[in-house]
N, C-alpha and C. Protein backbone atom coordinates (compact mmCIF):
# COMPACT_ATOMS: atom_id res chain seq x y z
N UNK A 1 -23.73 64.50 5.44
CA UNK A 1 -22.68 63.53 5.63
C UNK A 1 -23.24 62.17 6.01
N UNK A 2 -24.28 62.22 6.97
CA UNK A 2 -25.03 60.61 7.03
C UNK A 2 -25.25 60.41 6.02
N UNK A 3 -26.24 60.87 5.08
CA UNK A 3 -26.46 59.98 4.02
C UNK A 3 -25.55 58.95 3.21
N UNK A 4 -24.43 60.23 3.13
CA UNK A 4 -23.32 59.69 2.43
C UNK A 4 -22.60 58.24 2.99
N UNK A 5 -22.30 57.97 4.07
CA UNK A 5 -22.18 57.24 5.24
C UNK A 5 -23.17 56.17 4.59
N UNK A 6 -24.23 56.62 5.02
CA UNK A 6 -25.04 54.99 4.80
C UNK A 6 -25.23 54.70 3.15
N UNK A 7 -24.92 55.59 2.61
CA UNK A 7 -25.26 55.12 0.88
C UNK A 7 -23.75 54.38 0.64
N UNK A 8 -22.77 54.82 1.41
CA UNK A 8 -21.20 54.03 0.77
C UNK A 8 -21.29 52.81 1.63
N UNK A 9 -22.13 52.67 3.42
CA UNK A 9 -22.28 51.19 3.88
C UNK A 9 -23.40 50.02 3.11
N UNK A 10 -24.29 50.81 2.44
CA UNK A 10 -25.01 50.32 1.59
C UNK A 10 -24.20 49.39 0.11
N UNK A 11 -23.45 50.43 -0.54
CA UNK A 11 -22.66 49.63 -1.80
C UNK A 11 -21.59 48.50 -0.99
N UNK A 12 -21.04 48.87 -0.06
CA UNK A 12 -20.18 48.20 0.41
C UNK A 12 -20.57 46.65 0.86
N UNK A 13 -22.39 46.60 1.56
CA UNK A 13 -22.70 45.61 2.02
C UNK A 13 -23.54 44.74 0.60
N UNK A 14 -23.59 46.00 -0.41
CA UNK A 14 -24.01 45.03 -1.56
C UNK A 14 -22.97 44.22 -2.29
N UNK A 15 -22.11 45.12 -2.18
CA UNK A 15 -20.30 44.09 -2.77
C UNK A 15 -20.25 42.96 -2.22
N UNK A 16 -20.25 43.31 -0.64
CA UNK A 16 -19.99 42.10 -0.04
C UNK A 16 -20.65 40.84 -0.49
N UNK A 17 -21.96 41.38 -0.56
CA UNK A 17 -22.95 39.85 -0.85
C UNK A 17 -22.54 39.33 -1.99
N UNK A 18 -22.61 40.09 -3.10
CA UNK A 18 -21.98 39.73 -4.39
C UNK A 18 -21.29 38.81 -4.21
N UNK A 19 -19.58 39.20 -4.19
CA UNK A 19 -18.49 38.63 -4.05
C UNK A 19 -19.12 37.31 -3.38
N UNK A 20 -19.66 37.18 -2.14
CA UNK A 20 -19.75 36.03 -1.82
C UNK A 20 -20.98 34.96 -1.89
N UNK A 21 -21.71 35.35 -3.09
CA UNK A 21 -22.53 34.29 -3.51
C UNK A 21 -21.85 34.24 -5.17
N UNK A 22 -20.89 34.71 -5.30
CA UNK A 22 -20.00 34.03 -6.65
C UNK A 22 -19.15 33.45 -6.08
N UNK A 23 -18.60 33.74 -5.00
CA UNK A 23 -17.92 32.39 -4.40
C UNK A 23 -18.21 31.04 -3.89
N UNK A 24 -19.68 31.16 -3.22
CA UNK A 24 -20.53 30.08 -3.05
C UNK A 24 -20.73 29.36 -4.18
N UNK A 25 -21.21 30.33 -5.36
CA UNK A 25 -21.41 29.38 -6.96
C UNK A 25 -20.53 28.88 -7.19
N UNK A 26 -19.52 28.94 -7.46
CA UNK A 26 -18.09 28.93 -7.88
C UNK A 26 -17.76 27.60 -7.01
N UNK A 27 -18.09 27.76 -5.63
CA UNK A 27 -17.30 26.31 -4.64
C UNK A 27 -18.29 25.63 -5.06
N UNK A 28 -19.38 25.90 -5.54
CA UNK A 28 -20.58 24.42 -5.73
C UNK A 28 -20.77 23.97 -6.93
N UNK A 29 -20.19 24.64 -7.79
CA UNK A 29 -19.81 23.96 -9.04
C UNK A 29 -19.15 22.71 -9.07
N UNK A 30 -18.04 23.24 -8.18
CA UNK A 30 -16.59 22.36 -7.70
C UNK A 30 -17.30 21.15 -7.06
N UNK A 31 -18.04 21.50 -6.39
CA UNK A 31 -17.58 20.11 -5.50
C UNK A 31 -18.69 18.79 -5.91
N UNK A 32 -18.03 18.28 -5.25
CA UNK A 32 -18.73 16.43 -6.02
C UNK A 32 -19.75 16.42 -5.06
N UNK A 33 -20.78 15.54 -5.94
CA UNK A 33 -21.94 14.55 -5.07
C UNK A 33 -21.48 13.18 -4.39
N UNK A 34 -21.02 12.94 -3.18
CA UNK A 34 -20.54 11.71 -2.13
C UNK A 34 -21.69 10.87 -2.44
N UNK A 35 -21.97 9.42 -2.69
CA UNK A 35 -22.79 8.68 -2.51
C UNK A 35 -22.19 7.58 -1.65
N UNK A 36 -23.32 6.85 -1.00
CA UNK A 36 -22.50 5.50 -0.59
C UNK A 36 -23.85 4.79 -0.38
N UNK A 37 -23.40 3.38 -0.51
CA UNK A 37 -24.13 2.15 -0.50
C UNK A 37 -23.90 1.41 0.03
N UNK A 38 -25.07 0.15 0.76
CA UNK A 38 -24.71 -0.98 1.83
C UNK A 38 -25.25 -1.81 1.03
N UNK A 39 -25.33 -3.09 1.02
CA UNK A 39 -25.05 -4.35 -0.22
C UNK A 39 -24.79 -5.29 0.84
N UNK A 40 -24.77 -6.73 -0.01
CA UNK A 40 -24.05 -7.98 0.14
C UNK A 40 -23.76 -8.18 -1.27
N UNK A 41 -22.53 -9.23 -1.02
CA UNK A 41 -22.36 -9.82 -2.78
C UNK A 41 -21.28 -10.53 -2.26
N UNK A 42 -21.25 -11.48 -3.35
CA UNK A 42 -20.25 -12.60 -3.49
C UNK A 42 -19.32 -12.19 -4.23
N UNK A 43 -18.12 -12.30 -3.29
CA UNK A 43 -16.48 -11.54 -4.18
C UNK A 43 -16.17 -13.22 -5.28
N UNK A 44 -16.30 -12.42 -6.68
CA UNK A 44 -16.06 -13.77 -7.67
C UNK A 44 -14.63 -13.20 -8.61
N UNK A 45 -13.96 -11.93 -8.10
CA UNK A 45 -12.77 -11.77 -8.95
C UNK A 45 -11.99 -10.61 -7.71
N UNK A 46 -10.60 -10.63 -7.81
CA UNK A 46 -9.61 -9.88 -6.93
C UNK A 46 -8.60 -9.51 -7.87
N UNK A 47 -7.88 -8.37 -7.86
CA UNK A 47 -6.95 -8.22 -8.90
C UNK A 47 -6.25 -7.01 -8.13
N UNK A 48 -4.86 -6.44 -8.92
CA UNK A 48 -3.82 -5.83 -8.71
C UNK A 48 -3.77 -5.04 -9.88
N UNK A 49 -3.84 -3.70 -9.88
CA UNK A 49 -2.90 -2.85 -10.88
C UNK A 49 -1.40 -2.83 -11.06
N UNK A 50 -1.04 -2.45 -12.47
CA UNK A 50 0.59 -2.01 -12.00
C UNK A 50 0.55 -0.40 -11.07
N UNK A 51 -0.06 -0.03 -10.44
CA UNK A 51 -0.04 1.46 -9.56
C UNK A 51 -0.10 0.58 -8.14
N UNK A 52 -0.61 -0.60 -8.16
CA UNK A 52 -0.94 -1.69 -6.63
C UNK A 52 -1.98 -0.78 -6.42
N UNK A 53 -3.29 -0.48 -6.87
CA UNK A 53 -4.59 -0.29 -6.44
C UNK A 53 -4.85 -1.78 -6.21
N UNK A 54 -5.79 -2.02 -5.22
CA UNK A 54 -6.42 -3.01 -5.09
C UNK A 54 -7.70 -3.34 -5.19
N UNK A 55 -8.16 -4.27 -6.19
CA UNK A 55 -9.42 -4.30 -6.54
C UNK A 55 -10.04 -5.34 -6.01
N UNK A 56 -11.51 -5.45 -5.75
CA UNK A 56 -12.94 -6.52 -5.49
C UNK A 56 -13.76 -6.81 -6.21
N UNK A 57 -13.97 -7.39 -7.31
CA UNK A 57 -15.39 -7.80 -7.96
C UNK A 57 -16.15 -8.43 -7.23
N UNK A 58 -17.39 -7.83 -6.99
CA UNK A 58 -18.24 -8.21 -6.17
C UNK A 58 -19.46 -9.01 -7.11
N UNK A 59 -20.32 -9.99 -7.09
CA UNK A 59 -21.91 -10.16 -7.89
C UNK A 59 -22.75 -9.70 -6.72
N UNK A 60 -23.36 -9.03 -6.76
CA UNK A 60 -24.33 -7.90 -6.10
C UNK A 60 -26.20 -8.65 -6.58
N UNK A 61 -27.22 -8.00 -5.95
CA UNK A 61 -28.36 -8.82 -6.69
C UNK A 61 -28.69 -7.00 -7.00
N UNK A 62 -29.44 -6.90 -8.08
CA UNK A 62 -29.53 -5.87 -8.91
C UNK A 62 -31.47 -5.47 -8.87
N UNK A 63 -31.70 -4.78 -7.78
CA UNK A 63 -32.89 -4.37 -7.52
C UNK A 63 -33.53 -4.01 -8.70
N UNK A 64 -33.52 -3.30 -9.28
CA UNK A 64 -34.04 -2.74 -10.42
C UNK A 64 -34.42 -3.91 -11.69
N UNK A 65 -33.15 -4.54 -11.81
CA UNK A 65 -33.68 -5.87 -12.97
C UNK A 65 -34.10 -7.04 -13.02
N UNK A 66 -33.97 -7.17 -11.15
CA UNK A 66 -34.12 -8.23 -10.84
C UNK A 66 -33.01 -9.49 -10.76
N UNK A 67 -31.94 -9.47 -11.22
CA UNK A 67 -31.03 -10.26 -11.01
C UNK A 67 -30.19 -10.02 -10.75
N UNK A 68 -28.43 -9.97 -10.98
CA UNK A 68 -27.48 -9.79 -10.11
C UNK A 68 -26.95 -8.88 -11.11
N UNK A 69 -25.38 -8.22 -10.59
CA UNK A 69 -24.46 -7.47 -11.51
C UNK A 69 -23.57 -7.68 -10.71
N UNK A 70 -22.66 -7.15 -11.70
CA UNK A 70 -21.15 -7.06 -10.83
C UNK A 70 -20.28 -5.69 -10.48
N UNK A 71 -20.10 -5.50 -9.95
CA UNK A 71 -19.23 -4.52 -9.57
C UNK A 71 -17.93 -4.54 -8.96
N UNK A 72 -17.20 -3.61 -8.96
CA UNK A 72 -15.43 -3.46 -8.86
C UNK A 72 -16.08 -2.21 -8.19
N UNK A 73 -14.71 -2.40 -6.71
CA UNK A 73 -14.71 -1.75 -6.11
C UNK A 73 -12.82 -1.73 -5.22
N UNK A 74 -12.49 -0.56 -4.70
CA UNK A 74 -11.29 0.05 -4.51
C UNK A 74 -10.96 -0.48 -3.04
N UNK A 75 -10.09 -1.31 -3.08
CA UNK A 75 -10.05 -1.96 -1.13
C UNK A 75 -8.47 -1.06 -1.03
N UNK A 76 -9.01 -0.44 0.45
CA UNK A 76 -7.73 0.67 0.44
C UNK A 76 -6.68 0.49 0.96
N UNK A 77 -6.22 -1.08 1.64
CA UNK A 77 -5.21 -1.49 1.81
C UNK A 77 -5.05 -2.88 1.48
N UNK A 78 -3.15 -3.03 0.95
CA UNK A 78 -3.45 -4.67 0.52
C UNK A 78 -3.62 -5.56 1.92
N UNK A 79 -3.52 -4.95 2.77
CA UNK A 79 -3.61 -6.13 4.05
C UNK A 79 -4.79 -6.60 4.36
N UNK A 80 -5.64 -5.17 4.12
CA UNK A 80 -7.27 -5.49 4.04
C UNK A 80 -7.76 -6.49 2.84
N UNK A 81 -7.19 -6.25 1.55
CA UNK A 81 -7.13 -6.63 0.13
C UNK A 81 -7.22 -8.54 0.24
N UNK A 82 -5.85 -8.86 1.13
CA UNK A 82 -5.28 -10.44 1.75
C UNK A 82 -6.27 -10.68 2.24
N UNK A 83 -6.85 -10.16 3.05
CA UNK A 83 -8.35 -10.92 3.71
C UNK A 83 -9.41 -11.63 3.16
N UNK A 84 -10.00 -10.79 2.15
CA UNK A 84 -10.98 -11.01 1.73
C UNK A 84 -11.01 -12.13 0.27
N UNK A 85 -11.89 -13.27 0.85
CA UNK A 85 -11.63 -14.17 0.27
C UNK A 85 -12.39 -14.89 -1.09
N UNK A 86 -12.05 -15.35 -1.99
CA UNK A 86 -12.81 -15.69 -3.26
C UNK A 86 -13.75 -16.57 -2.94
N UNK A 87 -15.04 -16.42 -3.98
CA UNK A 87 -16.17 -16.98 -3.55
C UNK A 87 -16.88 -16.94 -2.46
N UNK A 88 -16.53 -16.02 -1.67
CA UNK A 88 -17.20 -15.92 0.47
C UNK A 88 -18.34 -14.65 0.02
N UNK A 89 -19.08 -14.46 0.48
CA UNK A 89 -20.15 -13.42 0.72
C UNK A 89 -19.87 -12.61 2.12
N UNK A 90 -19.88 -11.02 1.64
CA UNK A 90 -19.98 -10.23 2.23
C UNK A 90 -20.54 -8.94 2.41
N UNK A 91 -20.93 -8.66 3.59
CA UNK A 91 -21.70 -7.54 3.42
C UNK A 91 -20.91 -6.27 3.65
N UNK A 92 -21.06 -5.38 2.40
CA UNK A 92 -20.11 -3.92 2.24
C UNK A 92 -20.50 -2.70 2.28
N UNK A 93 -19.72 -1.89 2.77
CA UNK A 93 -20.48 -0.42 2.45
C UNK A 93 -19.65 0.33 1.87
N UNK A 94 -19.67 1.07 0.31
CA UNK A 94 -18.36 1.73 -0.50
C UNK A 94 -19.29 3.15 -0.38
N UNK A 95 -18.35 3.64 -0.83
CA UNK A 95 -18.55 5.53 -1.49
C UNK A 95 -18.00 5.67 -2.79
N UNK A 96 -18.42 6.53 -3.66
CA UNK A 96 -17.97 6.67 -5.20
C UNK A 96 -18.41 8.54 -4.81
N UNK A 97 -17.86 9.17 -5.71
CA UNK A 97 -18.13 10.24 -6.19
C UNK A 97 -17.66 10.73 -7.75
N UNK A 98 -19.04 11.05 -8.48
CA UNK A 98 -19.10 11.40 -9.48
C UNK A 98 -18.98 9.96 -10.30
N UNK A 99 -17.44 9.99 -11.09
CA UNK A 99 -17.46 8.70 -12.07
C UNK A 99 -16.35 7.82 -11.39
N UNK A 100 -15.90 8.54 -10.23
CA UNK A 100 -14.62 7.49 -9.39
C UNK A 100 -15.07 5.92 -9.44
N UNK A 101 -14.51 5.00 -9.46
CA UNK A 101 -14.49 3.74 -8.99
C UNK A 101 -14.63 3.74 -7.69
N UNK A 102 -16.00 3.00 -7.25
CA UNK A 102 -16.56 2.83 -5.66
C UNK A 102 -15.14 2.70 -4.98
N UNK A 103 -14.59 2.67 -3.57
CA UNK A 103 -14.17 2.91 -2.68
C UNK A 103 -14.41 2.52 -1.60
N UNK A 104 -13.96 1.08 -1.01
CA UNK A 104 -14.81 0.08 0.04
C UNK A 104 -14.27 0.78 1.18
N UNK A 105 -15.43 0.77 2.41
CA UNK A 105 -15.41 1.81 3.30
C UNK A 105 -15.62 0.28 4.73
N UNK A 106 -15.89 -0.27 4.51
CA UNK A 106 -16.39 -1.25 5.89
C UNK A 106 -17.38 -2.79 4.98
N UNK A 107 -16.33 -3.86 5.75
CA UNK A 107 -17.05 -5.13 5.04
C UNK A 107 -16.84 -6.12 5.78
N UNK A 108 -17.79 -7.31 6.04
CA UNK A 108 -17.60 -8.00 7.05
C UNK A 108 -18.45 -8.95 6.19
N UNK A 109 -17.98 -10.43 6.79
CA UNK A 109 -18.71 -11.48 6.26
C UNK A 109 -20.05 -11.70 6.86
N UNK A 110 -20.47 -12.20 5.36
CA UNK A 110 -22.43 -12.67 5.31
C UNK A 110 -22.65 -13.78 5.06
N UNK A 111 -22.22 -14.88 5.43
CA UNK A 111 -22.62 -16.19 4.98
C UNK A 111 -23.74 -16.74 4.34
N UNK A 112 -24.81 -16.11 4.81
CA UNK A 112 -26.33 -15.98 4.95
C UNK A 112 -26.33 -15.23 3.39
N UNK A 113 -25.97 -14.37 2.92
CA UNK A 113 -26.23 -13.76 1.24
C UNK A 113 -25.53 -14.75 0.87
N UNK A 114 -24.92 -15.85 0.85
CA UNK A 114 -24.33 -17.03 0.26
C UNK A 114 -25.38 -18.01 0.05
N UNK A 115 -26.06 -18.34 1.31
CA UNK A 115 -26.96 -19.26 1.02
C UNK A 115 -28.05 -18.64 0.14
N UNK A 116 -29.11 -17.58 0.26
CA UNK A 116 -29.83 -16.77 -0.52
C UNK A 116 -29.16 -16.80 -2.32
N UNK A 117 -28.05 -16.56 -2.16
CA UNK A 117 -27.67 -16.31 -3.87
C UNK A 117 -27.92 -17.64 -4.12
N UNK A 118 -27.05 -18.56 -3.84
CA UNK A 118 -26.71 -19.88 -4.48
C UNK A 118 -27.89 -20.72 -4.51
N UNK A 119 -28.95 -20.60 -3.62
CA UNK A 119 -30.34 -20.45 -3.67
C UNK A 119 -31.35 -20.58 -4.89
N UNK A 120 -30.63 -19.29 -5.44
CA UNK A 120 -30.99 -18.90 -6.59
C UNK A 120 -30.80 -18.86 -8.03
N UNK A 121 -28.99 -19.55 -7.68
CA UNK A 121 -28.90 -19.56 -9.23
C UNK A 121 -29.45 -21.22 -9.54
């Protein structure tokens, strides 16, 4: 009768594992890669959807090529949206996951990436 006992706690604790490393696979399929980024850039466009998303075009300086790009990014309230002003430099920190449109998380003015850009063009 032991044997029996430990050969049915045996299948039982092999099920178990099973079941739950196909559930582990299964949730990690699912879930997204979070990124986020800290920057400065000069806001050179602001806009409105018809849904009232609120958008930021930022010119960013572009490490890799050496010069600038632009990017659009998601400001999550319009009150926050009213603030932020055309042509001012600021320094931001967004999150994107997967192919979402970045998602501004914390931004405060940089005056100083104003002088540096304009510097430069």
């Amino acid at each position: 009768m032991t044997k029996r006992n430990v050969l049915l706690a045996l299948v039982i604790l092999t099920l178990m594992f099973i079941s739950f490393e196909w559930i582990g696979f299964t949730n990690f399929k699912e879930k997204t890669m979070h990124h986020s980024t800290t920057t400065s850039g000069l806001v050179i466009n602001k806009e409105v959807d018809e849904n009232f998303n609120y958008y930021v075009y930022l010119n960013i300086l572009d490490e890799k090529n050496g010069g600038t790009k632009e990017i659009k990014i998601v400001v999550p309230s319009e009150n926050l949206w009213n603030l932020i002003e055309l042509e001012r430099a600021y320094f931001v920190v967004y999150q994107w996951s997967n192919n979402e449109t970045p998602r501004l998380e914390q931004i405060e003015i940089n005056d100083e990436f104003k002088e540096t850009y304009m510097k430069d063009k």
